[in-house]
N, C-alpha and C. Protein backbone atom coordinates (compact mmCIF):
# COMPACT_ATOMS: atom_id res chain seq x y z
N UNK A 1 7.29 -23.10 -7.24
CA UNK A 1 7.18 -22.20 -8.37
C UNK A 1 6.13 -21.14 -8.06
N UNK A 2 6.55 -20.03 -8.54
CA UNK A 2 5.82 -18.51 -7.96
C UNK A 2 5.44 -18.35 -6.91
N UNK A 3 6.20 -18.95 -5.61
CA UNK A 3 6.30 -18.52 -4.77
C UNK A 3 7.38 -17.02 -4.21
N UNK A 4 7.67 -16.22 -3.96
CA UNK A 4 8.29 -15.43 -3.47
C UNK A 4 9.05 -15.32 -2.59
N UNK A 5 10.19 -15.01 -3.11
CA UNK A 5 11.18 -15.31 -1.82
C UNK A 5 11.41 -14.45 -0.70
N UNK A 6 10.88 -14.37 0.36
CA UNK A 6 10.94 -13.01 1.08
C UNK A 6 12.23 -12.38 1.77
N UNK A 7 13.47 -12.70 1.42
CA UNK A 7 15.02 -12.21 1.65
C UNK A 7 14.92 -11.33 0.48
N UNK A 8 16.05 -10.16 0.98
CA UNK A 8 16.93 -9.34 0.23
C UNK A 8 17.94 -9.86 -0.19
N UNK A 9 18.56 -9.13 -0.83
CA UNK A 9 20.13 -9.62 -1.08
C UNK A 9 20.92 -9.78 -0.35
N UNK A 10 20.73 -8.68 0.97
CA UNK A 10 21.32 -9.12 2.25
C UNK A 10 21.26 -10.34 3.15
N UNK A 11 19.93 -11.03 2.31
CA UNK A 11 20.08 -11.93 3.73
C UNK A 11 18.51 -11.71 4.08
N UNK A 12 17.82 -10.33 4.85
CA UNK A 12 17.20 -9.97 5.54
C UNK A 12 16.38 -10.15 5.29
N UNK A 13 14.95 -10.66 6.56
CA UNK A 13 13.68 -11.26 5.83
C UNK A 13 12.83 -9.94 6.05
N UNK A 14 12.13 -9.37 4.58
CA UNK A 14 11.17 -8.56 4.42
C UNK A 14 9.83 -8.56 5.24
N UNK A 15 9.90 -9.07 6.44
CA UNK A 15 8.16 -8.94 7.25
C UNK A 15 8.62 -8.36 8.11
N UNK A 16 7.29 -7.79 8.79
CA UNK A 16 6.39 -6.84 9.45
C UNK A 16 5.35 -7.27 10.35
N UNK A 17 5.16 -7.73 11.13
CA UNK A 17 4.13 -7.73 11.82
C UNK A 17 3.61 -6.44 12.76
N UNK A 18 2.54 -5.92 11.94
CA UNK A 18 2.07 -4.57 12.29
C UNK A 18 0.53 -4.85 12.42
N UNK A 19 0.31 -3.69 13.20
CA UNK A 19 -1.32 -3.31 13.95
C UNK A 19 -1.63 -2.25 13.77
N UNK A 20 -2.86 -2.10 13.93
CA UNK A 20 -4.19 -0.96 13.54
C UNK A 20 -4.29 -0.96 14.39
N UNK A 21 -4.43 0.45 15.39
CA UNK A 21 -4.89 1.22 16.34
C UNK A 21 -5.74 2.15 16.20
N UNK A 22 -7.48 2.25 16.60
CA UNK A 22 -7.88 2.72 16.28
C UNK A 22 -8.62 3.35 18.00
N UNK A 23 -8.83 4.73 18.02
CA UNK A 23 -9.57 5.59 19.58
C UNK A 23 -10.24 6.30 18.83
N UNK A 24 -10.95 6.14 20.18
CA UNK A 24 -12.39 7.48 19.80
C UNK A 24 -12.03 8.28 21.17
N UNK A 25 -12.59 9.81 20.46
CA UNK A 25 -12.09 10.71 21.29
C UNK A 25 -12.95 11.67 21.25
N UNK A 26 -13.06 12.51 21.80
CA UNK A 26 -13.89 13.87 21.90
C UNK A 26 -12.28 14.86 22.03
N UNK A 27 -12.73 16.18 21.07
CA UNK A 27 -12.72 17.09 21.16
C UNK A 27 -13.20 18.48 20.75
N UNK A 28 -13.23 19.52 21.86
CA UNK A 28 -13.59 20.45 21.41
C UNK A 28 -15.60 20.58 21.38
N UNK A 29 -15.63 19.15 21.79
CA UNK A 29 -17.44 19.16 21.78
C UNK A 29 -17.43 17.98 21.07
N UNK A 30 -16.80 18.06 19.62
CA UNK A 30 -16.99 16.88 18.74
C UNK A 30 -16.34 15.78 18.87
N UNK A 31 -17.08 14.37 18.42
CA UNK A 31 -16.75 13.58 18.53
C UNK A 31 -16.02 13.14 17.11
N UNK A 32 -14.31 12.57 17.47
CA UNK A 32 -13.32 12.16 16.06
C UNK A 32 -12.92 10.65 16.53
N UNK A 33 -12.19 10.54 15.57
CA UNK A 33 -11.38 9.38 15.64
C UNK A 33 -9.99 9.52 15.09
N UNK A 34 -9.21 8.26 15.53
CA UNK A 34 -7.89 8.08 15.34
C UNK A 34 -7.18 6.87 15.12
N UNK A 35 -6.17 6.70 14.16
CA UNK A 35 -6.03 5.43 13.86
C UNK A 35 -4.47 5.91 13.27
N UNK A 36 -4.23 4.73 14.23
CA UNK A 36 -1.93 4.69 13.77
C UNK A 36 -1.82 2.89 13.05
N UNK A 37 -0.60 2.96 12.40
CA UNK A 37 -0.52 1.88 12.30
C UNK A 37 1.05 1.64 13.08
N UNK A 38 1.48 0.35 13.63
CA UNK A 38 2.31 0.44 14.24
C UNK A 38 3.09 -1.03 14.58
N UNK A 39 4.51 -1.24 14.82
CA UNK A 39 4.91 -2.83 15.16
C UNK A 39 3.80 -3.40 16.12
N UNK A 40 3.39 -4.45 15.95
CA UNK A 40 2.50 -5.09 16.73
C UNK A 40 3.21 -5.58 18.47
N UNK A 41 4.74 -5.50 18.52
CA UNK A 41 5.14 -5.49 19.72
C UNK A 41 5.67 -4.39 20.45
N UNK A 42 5.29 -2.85 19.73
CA UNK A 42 5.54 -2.04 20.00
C UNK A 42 4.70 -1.79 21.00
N UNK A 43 5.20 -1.76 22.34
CA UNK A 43 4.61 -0.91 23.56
C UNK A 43 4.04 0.54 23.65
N UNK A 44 4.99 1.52 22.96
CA UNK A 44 5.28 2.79 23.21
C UNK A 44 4.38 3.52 21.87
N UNK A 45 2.87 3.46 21.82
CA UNK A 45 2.36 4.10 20.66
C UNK A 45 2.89 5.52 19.97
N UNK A 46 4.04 6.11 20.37
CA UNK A 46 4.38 6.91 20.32
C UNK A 46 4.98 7.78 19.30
N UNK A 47 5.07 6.71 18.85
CA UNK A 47 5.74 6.98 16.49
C UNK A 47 5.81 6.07 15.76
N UNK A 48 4.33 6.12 15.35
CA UNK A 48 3.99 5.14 14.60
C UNK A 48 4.59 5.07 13.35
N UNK A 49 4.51 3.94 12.31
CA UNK A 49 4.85 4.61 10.40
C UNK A 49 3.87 5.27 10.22
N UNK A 50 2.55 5.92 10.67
CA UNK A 50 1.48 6.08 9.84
C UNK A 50 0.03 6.42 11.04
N UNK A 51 -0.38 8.01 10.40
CA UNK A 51 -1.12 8.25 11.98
C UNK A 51 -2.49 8.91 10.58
N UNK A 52 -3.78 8.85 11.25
CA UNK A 52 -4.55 9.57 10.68
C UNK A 52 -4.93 10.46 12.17
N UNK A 53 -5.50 11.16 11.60
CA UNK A 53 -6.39 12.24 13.09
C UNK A 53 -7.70 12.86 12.51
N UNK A 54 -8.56 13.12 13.52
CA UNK A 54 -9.91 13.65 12.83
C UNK A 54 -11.16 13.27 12.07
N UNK A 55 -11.21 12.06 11.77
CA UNK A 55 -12.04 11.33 11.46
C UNK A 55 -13.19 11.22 12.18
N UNK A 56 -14.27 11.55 11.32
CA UNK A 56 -15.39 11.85 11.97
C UNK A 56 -16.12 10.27 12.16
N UNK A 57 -16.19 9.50 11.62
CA UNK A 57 -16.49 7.90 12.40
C UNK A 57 -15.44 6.96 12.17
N UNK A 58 -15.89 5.30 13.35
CA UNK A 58 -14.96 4.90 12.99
C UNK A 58 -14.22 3.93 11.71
N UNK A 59 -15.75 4.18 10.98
CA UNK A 59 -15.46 3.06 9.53
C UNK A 59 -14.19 3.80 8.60
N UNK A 60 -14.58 5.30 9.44
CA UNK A 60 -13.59 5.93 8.23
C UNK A 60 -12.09 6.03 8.07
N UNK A 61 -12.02 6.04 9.70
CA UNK A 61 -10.54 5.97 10.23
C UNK A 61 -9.99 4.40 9.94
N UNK A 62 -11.04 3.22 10.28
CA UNK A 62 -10.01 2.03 9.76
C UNK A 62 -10.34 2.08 8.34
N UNK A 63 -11.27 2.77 7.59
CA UNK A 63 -10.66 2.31 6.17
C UNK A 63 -9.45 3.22 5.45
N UNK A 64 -9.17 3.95 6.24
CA UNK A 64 -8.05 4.95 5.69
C UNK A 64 -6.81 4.06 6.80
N UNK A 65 -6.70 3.37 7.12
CA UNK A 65 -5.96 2.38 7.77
C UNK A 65 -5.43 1.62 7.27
N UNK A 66 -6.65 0.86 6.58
CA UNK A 66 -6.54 -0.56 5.88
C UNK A 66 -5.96 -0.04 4.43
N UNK A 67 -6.45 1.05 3.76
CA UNK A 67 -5.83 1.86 2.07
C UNK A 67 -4.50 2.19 2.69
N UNK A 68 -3.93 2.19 3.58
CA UNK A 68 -2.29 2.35 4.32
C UNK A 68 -1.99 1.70 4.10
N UNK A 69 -2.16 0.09 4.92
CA UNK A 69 -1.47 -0.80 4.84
C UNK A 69 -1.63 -2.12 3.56
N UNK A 70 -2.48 -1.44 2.89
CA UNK A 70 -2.38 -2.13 1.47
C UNK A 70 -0.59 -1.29 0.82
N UNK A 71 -0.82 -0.18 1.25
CA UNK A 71 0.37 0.67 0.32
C UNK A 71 1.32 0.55 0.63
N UNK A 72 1.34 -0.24 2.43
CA UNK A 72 2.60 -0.12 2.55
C UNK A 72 3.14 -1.69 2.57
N UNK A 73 1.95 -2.59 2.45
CA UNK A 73 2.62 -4.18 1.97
C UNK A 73 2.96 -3.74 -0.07
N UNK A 74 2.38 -3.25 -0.40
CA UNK A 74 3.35 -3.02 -1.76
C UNK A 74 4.48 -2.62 -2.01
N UNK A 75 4.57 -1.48 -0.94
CA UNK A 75 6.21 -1.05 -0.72
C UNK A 75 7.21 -1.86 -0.42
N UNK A 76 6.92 -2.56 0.87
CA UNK A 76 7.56 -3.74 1.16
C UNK A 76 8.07 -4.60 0.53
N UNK A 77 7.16 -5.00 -0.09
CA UNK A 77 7.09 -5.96 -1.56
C UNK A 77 7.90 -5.60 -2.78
N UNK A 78 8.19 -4.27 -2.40
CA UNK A 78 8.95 -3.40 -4.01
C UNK A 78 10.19 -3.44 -3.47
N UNK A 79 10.61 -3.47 -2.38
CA UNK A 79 12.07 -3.46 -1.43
C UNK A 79 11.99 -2.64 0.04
N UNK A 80 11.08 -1.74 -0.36
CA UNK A 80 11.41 -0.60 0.67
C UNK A 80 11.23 -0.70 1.67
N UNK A 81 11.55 0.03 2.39
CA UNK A 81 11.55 0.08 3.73
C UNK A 81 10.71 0.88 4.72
N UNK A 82 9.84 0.74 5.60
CA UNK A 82 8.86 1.67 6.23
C UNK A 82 9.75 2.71 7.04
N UNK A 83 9.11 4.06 7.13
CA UNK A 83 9.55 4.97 7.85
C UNK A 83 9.02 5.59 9.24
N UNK A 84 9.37 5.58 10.46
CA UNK A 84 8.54 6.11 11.65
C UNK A 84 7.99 7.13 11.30
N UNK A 85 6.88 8.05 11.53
CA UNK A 85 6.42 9.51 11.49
C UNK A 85 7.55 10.48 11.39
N UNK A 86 8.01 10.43 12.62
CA UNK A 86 9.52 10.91 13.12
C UNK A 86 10.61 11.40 12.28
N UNK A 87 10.55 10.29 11.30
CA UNK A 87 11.91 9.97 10.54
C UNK A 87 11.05 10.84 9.20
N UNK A 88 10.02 10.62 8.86
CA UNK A 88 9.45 11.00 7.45
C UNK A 88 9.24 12.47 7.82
N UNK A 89 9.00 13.05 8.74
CA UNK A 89 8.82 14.69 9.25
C UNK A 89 10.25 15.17 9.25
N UNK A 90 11.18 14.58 9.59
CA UNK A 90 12.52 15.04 9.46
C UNK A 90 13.36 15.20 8.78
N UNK A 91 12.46 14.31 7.61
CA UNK A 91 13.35 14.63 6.05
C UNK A 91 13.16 15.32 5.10
């Protein structure tokens, strides 16, 4: 009882196992940061669901990380479905 069933109607089980990627970088002189979120067996960092850039330290970049992936386990949770960068720029 009040447990949650994590299938759709299809069938399909609603998880995610995803990761926080977070680099420090210089540019331009200054020092930023960067933080994607991304499948955790994804090799190819290359299009993530979810990229920040510019972050001037790194508490700031994972907490604008972590306020992501709070939003996007609610989505999940509501039905939806995550979108690559890729896919959300193209629509």
């Amino acid at each position: 009882m009040g447990r949650r069933n994590p299938r759709t109607r299809q069938g399909v089980v609603r998880r995610m196992k995803l990761k926080v990627r977070v680099v420090h970088y210089s540019c331009h002189g200054m020092e930023c940061w960067y933080a994607d979120i991304d499948d955790a067996d994804d090799r190819q960092p290359d299009d993530p669901y979810w990229y920040v850039d510019g972050c001037r330290t790194h508490a700031d970049a994972l907490t604008a990380a972590c306020t992501e992936l709070a939003a996007l386990d609610q989505s999940i949770a509501a039905g939806a479905t995550p979108r690559r960068v890729s896919a959300t720029s193209a629509a």
